[in-house]
Protein backbone atom coordinates (compact mmCIF):
# COMPACT_ATOMS: atom_id res chain seq x y z
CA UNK A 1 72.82 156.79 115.18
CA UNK A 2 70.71 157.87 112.83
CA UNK A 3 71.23 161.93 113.02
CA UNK A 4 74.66 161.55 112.32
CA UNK A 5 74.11 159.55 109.16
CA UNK A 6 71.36 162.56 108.50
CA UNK A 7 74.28 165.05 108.72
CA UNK A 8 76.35 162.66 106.68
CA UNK A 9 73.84 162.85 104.17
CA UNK A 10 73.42 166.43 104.23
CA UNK A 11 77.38 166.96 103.89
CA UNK A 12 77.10 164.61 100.35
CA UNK A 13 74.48 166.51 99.04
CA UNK A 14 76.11 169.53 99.68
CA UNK A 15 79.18 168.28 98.49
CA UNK A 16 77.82 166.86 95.56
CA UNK A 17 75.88 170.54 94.65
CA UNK A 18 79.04 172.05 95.10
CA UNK A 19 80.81 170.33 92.58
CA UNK A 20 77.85 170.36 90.13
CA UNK A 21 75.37 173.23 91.07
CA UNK A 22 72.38 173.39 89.62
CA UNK A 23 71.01 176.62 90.43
């Protein structure tokens, strides 16, 4: 449900400050 697509979420943005940190 809807936690899952929260974690999903979570994982992109991680994934996506990973490859272009910004502090």
């Amino acid at each position: 449900g809807s936690i899952a697509r929260h974690c999903l979420k979570q994982l992109e943005v991680l994934d996506i400050v990973e490859k272009d940190p910004k502090g």
